[in-house]
N, C-alpha and C. Protein backbone atom coordinates (compact mmCIF):
# COMPACT_ATOMS: atom_id res chain seq x y z
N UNK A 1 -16.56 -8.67 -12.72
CA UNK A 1 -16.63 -9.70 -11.70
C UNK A 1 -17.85 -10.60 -11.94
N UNK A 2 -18.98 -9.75 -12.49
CA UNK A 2 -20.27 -10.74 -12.95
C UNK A 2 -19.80 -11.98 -13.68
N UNK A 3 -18.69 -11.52 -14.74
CA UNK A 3 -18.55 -12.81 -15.62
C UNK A 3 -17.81 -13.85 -15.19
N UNK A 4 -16.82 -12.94 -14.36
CA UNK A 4 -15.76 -14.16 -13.03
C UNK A 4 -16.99 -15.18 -12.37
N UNK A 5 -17.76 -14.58 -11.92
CA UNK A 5 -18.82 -15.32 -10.86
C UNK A 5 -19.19 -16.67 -12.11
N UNK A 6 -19.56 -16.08 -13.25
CA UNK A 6 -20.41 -17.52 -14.07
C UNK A 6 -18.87 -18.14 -14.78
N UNK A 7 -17.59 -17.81 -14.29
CA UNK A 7 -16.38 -18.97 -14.89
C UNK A 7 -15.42 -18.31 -15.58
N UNK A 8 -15.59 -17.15 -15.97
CA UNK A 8 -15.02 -16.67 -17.24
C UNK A 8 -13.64 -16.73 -16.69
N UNK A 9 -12.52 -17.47 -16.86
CA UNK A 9 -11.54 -17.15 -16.81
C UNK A 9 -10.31 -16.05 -16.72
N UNK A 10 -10.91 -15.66 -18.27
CA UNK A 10 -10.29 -14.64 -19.17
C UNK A 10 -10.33 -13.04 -17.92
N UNK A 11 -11.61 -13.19 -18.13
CA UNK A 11 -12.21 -12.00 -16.84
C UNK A 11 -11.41 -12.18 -15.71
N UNK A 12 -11.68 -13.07 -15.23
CA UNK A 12 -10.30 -12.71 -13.65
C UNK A 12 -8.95 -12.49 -14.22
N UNK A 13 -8.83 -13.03 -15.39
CA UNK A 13 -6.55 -12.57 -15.55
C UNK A 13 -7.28 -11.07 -16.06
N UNK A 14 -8.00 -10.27 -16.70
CA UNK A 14 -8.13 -8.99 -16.42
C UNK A 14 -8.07 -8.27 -15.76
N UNK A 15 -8.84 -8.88 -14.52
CA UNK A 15 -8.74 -7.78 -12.71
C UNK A 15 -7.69 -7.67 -12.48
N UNK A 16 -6.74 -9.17 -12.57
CA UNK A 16 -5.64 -9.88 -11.82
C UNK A 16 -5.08 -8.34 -12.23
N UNK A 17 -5.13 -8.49 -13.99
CA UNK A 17 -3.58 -7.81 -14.85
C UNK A 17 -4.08 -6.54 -14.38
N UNK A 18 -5.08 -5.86 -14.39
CA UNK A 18 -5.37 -4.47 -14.16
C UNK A 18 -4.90 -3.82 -12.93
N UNK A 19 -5.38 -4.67 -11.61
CA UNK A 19 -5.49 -4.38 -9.89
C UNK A 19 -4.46 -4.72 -9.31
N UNK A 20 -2.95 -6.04 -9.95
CA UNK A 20 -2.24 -6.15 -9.10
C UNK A 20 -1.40 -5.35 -8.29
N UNK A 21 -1.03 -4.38 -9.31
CA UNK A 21 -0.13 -3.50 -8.95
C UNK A 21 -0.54 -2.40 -7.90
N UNK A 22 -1.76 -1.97 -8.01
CA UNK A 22 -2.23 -0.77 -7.25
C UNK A 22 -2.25 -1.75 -5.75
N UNK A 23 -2.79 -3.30 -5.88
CA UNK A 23 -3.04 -3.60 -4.49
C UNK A 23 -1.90 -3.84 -3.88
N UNK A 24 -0.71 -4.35 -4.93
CA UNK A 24 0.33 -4.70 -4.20
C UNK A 24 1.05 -3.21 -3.43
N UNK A 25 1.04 -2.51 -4.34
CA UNK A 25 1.61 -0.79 -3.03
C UNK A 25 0.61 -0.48 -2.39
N UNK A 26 -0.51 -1.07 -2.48
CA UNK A 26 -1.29 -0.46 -0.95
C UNK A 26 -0.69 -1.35 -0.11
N UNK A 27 -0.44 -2.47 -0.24
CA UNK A 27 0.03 -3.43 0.89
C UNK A 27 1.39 -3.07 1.25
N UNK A 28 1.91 -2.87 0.59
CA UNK A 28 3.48 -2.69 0.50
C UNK A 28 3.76 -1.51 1.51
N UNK A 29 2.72 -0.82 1.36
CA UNK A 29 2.87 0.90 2.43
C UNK A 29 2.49 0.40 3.68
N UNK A 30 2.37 -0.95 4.22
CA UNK A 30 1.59 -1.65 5.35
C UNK A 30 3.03 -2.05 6.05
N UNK A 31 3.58 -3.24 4.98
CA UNK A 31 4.42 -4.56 5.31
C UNK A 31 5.86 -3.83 4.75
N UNK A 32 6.17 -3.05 4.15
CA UNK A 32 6.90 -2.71 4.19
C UNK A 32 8.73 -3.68 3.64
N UNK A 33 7.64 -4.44 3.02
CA UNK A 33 9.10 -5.71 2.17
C UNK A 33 7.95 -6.97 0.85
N UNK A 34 8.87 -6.38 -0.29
CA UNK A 34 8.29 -6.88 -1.24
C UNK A 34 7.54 -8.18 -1.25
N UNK A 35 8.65 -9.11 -0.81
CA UNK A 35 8.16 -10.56 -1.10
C UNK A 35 6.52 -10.63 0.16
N UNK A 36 6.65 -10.10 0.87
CA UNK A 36 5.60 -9.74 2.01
C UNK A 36 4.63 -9.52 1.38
N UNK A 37 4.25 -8.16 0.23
CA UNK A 37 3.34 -7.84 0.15
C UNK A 37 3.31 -8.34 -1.34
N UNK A 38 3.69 -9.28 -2.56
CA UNK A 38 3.20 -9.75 -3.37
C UNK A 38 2.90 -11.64 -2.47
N UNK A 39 3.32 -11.90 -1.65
CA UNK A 39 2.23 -12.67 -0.81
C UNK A 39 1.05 -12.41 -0.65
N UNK A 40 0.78 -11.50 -0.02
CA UNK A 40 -0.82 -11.16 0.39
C UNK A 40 -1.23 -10.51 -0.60
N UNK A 41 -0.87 -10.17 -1.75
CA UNK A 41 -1.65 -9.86 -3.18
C UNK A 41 -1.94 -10.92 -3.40
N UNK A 42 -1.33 -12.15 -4.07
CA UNK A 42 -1.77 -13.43 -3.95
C UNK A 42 -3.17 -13.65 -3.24
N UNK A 43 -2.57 -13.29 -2.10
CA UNK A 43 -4.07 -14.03 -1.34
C UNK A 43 -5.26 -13.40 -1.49
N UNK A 44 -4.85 -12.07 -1.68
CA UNK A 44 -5.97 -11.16 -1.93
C UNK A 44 -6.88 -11.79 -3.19
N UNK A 45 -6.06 -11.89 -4.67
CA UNK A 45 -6.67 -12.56 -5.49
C UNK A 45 -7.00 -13.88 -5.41
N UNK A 46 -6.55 -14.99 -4.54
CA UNK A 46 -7.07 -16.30 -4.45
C UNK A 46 -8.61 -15.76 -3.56
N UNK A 47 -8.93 -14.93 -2.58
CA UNK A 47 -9.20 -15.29 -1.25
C UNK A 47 -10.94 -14.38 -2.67
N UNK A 48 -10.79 -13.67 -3.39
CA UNK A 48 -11.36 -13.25 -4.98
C UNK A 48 -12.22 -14.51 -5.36
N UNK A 49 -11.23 -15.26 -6.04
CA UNK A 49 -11.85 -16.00 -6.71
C UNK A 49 -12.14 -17.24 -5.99
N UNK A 50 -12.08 -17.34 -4.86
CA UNK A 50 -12.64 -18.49 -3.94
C UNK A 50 -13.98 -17.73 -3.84
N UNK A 51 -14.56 -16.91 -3.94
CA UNK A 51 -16.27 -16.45 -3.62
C UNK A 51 -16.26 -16.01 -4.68
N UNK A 52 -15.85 -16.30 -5.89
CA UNK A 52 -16.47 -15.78 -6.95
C UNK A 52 -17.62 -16.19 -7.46
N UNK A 53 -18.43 -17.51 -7.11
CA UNK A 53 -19.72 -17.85 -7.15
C UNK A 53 -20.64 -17.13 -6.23
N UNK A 54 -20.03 -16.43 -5.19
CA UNK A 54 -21.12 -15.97 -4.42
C UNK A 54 -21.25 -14.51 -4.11
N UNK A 55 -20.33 -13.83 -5.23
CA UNK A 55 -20.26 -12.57 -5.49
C UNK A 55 -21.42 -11.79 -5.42
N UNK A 56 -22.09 -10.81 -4.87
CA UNK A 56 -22.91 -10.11 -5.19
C UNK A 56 -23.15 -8.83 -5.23
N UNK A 57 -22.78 -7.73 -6.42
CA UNK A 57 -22.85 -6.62 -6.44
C UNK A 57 -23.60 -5.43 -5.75
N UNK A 58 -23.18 -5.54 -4.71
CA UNK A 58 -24.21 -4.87 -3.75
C UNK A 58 -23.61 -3.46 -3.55
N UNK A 59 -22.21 -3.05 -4.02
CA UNK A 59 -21.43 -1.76 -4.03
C UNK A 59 -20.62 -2.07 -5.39
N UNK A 60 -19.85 -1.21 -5.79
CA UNK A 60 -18.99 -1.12 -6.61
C UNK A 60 -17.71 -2.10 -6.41
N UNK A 61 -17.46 -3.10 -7.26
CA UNK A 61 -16.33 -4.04 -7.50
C UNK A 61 -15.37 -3.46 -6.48
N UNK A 62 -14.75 -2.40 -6.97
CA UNK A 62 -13.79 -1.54 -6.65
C UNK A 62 -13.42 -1.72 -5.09
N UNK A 63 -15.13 -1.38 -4.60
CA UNK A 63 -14.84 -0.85 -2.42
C UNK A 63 -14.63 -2.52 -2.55
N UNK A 64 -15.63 -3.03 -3.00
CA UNK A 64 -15.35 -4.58 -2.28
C UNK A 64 -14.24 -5.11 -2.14
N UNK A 65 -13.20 -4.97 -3.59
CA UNK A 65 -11.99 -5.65 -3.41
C UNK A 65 -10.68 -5.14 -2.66
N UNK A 66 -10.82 -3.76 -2.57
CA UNK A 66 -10.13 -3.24 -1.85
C UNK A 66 -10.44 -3.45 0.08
N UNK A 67 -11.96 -3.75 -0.14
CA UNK A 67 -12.13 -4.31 1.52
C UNK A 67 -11.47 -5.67 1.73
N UNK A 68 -11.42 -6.01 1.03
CA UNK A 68 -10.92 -7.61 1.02
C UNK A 68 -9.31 -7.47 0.94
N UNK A 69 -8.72 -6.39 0.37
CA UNK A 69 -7.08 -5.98 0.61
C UNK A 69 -6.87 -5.47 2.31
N UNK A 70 -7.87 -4.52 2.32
CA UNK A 70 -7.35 -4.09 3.38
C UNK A 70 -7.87 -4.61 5.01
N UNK A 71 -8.73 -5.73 5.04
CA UNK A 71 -8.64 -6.77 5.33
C UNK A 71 -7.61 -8.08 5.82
N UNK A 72 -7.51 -8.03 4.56
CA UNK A 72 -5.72 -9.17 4.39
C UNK A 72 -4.96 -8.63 5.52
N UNK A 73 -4.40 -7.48 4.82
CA UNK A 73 -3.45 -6.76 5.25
C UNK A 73 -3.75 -6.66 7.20
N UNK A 74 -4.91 -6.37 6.92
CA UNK A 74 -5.21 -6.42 8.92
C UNK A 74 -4.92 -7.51 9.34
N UNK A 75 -5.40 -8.71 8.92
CA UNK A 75 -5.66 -10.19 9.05
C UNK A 75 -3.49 -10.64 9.31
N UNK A 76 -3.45 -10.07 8.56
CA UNK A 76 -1.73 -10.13 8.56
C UNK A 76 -0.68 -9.71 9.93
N UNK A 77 -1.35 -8.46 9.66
CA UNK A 77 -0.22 -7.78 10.94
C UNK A 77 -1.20 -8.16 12.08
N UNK A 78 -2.36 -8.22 12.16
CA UNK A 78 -2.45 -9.24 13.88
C UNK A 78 -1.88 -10.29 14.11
N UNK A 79 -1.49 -11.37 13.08
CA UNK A 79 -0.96 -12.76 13.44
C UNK A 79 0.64 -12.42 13.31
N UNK A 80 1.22 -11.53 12.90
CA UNK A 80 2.19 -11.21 12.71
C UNK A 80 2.87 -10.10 13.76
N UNK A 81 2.07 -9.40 14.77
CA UNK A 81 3.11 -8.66 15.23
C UNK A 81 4.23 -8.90 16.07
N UNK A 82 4.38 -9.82 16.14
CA UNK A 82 5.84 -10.45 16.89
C UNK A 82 7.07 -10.38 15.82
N UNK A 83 6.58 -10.18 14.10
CA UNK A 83 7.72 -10.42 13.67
C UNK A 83 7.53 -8.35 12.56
N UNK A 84 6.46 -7.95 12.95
CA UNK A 84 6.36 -6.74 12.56
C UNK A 84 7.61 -6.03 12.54
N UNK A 85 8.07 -5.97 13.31
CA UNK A 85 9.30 -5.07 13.50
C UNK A 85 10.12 -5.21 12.77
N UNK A 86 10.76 -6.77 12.49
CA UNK A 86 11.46 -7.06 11.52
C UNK A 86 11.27 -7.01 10.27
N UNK A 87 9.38 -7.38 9.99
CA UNK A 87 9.37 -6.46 7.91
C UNK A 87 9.49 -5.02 7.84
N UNK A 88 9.55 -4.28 9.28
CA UNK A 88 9.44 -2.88 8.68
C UNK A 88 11.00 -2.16 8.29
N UNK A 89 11.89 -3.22 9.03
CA UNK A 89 13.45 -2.72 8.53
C UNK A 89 14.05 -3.46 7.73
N UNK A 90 13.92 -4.35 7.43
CA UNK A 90 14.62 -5.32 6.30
C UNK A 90 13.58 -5.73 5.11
N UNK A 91 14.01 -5.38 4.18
CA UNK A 91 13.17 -5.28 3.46
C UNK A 91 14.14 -6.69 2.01
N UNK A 92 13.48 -8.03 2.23
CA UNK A 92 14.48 -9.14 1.06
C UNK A 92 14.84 -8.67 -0.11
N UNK A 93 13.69 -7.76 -0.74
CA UNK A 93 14.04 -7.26 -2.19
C UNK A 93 14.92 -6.33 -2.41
N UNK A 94 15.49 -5.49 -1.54
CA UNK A 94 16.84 -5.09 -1.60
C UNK A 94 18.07 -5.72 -1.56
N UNK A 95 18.74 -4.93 -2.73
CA UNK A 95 19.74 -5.53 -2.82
C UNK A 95 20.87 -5.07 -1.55
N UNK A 96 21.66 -6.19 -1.30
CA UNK A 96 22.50 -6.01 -0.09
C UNK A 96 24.13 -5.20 -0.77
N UNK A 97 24.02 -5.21 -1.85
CA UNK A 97 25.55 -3.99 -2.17
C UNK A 97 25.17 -3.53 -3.39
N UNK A 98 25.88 -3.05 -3.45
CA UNK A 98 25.87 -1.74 -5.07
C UNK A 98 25.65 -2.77 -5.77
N UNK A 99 24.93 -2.43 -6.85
CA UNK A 99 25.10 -3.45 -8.42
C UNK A 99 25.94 -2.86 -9.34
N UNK A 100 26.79 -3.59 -10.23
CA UNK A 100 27.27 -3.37 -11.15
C UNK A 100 27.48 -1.99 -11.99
N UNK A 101 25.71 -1.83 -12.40
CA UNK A 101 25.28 -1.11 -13.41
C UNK A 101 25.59 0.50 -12.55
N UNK A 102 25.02 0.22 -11.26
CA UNK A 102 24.90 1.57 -10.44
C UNK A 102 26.80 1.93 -10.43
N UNK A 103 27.43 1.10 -10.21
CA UNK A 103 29.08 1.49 -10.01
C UNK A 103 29.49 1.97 -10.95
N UNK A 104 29.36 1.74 -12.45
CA UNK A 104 29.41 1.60 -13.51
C UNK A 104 29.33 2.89 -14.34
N UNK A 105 28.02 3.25 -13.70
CA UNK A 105 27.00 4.50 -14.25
C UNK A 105 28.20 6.20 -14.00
N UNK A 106 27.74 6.88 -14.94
CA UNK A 106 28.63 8.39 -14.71
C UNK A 106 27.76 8.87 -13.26
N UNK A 107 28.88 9.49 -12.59
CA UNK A 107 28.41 10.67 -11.44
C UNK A 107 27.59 10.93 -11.15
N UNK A 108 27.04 11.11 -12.50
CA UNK A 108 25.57 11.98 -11.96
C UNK A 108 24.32 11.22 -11.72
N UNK A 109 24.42 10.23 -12.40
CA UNK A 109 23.59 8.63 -12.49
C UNK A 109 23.68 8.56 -10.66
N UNK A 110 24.44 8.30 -10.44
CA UNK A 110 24.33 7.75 -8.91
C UNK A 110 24.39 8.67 -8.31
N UNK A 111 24.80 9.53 -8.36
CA UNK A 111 24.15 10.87 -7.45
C UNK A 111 22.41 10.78 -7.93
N UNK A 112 22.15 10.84 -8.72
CA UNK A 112 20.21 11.10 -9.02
C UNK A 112 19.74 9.87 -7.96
N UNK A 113 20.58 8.75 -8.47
CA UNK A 113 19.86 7.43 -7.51
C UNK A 113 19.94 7.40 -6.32
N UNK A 114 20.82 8.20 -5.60
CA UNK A 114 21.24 8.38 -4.17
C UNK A 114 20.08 9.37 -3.42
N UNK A 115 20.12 10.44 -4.43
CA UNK A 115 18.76 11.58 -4.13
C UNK A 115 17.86 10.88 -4.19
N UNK A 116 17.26 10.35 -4.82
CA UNK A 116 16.01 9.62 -5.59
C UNK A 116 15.93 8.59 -4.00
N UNK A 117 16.72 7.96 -3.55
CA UNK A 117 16.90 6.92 -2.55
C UNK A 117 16.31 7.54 -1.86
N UNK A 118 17.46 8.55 -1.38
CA UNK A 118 16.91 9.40 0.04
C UNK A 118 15.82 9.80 0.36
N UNK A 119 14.90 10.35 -1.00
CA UNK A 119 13.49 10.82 -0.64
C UNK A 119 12.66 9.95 -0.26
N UNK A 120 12.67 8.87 -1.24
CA UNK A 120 12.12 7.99 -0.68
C UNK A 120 12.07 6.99 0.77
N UNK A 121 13.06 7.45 1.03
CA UNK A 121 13.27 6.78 2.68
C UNK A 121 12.73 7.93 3.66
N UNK A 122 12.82 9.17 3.39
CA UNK A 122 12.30 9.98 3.85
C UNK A 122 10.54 10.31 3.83
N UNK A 123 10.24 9.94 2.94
CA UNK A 123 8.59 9.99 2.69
C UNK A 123 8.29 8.45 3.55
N UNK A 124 9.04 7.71 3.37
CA UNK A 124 8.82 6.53 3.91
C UNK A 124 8.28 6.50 5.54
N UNK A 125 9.92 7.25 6.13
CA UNK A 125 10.15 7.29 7.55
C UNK A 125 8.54 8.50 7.89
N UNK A 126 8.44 9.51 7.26
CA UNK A 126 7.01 10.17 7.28
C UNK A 126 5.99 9.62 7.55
N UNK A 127 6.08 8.57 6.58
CA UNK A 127 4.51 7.80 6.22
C UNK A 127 4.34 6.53 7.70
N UNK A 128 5.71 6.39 8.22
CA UNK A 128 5.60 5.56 9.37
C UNK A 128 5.34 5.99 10.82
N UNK A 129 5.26 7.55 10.26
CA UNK A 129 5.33 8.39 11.98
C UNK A 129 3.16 8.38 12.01
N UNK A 130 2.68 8.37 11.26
CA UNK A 130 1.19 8.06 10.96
C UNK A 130 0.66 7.45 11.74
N UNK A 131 -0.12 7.64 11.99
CA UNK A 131 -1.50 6.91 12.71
C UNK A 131 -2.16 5.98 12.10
N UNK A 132 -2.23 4.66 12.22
CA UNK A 132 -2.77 3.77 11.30
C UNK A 132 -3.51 3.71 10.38
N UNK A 133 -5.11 4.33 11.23
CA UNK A 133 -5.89 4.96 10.70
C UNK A 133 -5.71 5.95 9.17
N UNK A 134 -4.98 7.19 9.75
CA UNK A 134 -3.80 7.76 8.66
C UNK A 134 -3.69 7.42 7.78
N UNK A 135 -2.62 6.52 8.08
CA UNK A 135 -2.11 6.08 6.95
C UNK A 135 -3.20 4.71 5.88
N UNK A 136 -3.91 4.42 6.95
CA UNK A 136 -4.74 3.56 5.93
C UNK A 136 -5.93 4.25 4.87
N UNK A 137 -6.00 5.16 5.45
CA UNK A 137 -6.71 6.39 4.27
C UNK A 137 -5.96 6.66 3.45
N UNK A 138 -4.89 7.51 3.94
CA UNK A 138 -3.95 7.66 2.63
C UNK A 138 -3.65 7.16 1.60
N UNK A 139 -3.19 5.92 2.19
CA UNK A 139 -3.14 4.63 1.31
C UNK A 139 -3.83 4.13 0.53
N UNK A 140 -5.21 4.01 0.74
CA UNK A 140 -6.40 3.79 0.13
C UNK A 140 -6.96 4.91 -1.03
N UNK A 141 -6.74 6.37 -0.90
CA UNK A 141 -6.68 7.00 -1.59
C UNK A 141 -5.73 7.28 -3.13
N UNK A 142 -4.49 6.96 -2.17
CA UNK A 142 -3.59 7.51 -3.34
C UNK A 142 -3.54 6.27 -4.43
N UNK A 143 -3.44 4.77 -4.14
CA UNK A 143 -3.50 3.60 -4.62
C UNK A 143 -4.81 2.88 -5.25
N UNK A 144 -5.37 3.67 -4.40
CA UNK A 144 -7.00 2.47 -4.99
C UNK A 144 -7.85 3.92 -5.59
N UNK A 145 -7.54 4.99 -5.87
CA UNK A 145 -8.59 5.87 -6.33
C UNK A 145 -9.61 5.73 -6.00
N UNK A 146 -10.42 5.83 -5.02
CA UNK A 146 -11.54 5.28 -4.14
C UNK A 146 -12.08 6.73 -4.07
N UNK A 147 -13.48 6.69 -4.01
CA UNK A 147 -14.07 8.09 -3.59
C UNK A 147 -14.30 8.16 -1.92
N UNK A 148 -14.18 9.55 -1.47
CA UNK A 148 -14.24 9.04 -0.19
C UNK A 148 -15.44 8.31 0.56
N UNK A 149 -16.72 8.10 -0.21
CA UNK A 149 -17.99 6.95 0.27
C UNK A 149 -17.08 5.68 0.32
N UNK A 150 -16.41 5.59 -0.76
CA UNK A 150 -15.65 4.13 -0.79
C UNK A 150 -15.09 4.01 0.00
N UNK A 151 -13.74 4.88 0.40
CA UNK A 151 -13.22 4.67 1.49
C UNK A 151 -13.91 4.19 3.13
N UNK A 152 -14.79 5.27 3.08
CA UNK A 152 -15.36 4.83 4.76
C UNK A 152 -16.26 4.14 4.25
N UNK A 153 -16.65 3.38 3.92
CA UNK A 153 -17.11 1.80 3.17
C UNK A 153 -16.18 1.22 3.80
N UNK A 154 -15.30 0.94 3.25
CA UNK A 154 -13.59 0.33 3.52
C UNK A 154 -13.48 0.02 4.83
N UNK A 155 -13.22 1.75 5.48
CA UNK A 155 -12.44 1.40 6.69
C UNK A 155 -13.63 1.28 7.99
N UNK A 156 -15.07 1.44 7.49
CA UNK A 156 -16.33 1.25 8.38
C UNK A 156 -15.84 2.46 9.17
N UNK A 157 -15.91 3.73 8.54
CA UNK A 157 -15.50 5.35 9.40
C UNK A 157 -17.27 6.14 8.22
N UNK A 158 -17.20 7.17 9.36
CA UNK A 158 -18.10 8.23 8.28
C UNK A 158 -17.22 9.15 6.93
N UNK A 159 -18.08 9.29 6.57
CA UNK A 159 -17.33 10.08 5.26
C UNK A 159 -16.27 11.42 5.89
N UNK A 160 -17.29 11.98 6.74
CA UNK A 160 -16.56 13.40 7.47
C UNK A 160 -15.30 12.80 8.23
N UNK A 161 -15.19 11.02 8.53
CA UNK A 161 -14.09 10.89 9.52
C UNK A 161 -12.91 10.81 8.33
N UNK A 162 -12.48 10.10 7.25
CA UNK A 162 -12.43 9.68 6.01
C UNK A 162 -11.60 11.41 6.10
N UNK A 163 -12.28 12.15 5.59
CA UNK A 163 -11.93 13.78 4.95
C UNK A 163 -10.55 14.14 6.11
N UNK A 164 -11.35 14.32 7.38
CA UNK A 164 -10.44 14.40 8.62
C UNK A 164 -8.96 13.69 8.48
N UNK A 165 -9.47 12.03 8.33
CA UNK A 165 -7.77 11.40 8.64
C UNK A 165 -6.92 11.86 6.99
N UNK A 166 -7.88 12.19 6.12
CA UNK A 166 -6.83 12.45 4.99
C UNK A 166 -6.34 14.17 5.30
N UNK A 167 -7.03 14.40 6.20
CA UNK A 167 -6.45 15.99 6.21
C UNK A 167 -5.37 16.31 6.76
N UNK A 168 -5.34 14.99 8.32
CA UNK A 168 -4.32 15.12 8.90
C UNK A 168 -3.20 14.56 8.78
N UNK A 169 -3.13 13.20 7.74
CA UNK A 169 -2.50 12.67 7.18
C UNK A 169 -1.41 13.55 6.24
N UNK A 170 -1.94 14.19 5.29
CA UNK A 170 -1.45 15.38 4.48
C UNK A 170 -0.43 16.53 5.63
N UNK A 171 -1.51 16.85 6.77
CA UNK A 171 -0.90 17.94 7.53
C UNK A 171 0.58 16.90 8.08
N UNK A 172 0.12 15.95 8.17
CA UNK A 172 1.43 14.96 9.43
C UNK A 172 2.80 15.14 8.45
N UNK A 173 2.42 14.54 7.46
CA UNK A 173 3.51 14.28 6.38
C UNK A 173 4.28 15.82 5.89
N UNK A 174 3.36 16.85 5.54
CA UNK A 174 3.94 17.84 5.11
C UNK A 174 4.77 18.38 6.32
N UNK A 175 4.29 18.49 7.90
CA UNK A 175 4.78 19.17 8.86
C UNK A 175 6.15 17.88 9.18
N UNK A 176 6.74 16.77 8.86
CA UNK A 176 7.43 16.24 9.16
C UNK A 176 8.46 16.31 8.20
N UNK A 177 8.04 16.19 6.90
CA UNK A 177 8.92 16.66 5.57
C UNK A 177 9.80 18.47 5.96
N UNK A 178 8.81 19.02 6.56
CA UNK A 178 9.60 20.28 6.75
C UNK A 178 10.21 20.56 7.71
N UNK A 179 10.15 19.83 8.88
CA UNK A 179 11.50 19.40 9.83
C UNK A 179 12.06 18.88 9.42
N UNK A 180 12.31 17.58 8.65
CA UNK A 180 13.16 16.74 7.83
C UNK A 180 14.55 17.76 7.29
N UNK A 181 13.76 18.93 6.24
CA UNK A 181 14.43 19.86 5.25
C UNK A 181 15.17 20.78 6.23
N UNK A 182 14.17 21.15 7.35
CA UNK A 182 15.10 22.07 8.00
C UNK A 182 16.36 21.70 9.04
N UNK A 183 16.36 20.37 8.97
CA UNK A 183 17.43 19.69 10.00
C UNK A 183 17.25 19.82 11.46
N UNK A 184 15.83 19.68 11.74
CA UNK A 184 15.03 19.01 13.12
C UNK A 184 15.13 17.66 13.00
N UNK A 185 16.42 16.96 14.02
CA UNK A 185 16.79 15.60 14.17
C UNK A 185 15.32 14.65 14.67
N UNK A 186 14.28 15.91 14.98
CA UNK A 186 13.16 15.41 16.20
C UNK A 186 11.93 15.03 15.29
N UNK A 187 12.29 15.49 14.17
CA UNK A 187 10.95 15.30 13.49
C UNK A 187 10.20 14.26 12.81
């Protein structure tokens, strides 16, 4: 980022190429619809290199830019919760019928993709029963590899609070996954 700050071009399409992806699924576990959250990646990296002259290494690259994601992402769903409801079930980047390839494919192909679906809607529906908080640790962990100083950096929590929401985060998800399996409609 030092060399971003004095122009270097080259240096920001590095962060860009390195960080997009991790920031875009932290956001994505937020907003919950693609085109949504490679928006506010965007902004995340414009909102970057608009203070890149006034950058100053005062923590690790890393907490900063991820404060500045998870930020966005706040900055987002406050001006947005009137239409919240609607990114968390429709999601544009799905496709609206079978494709081709999937119809196409032997038995077992779309049976794997059907399983493969399901879990994922299931870890999903998990990850939405969370506590914001929760889930914004989680998130921050599993995506941004953050140590937990970084994190409560991040989310302005103590380190011991940080340990806590990832503990219960873990406990929420595992104790909902296993009602899920056992066919508790309640869980």
């Amino acid at each position: 980022m030092l060399k971003v700050r004095q122009g270097d071009k080259k240096a920001f399409a590095q962060i860009y190429g390195k960080l997009k992806k991790p920031i875009m699924s932290y956001i994505f576990g937020f907003v919950l619809n693609h085109g949504v959250a490679e928006d506010l990646t965007q902004e995340v990296f414009l909102k970057v290199y608009r203070v890149r002259e006034t950058y100053e290494p005062t923590a690790r690259f890393s907490t900063w830019l991820w404060t500045v994601a998870h930020n966005t992402v706040i900055d987002h769903l406050r001006k947005k919760q009137d239409l919240l409801a609607d990114d968390l079930f429709h999601d544009e980047a799905e496709p609206k019928s079978p494709s081709i390839e999937l119809i196409q494919s032997e038995l077992s192909d779309s049976e794997a993709a059907l399983i493969e679906n399901a879990r994922k809607e299931l870890v999903q529906d998990c990850l939405s029963r969370l506590s914001p908080s929760q889930k914004d640790a989680l998130q921050l962990r599993i995506f941004s590899d953050l140590t937990y100083e970084e994190i409560a950096t991040t989310l302005q929590v103590s380190v011991t609070s940080v340990k806590t929401l990832l503990y219960r985060a873990k406990q929420g998800i595992l104790k909902c996954l296993n009602k899920k399996e056992s066919g508790d409609e309640r869980a």
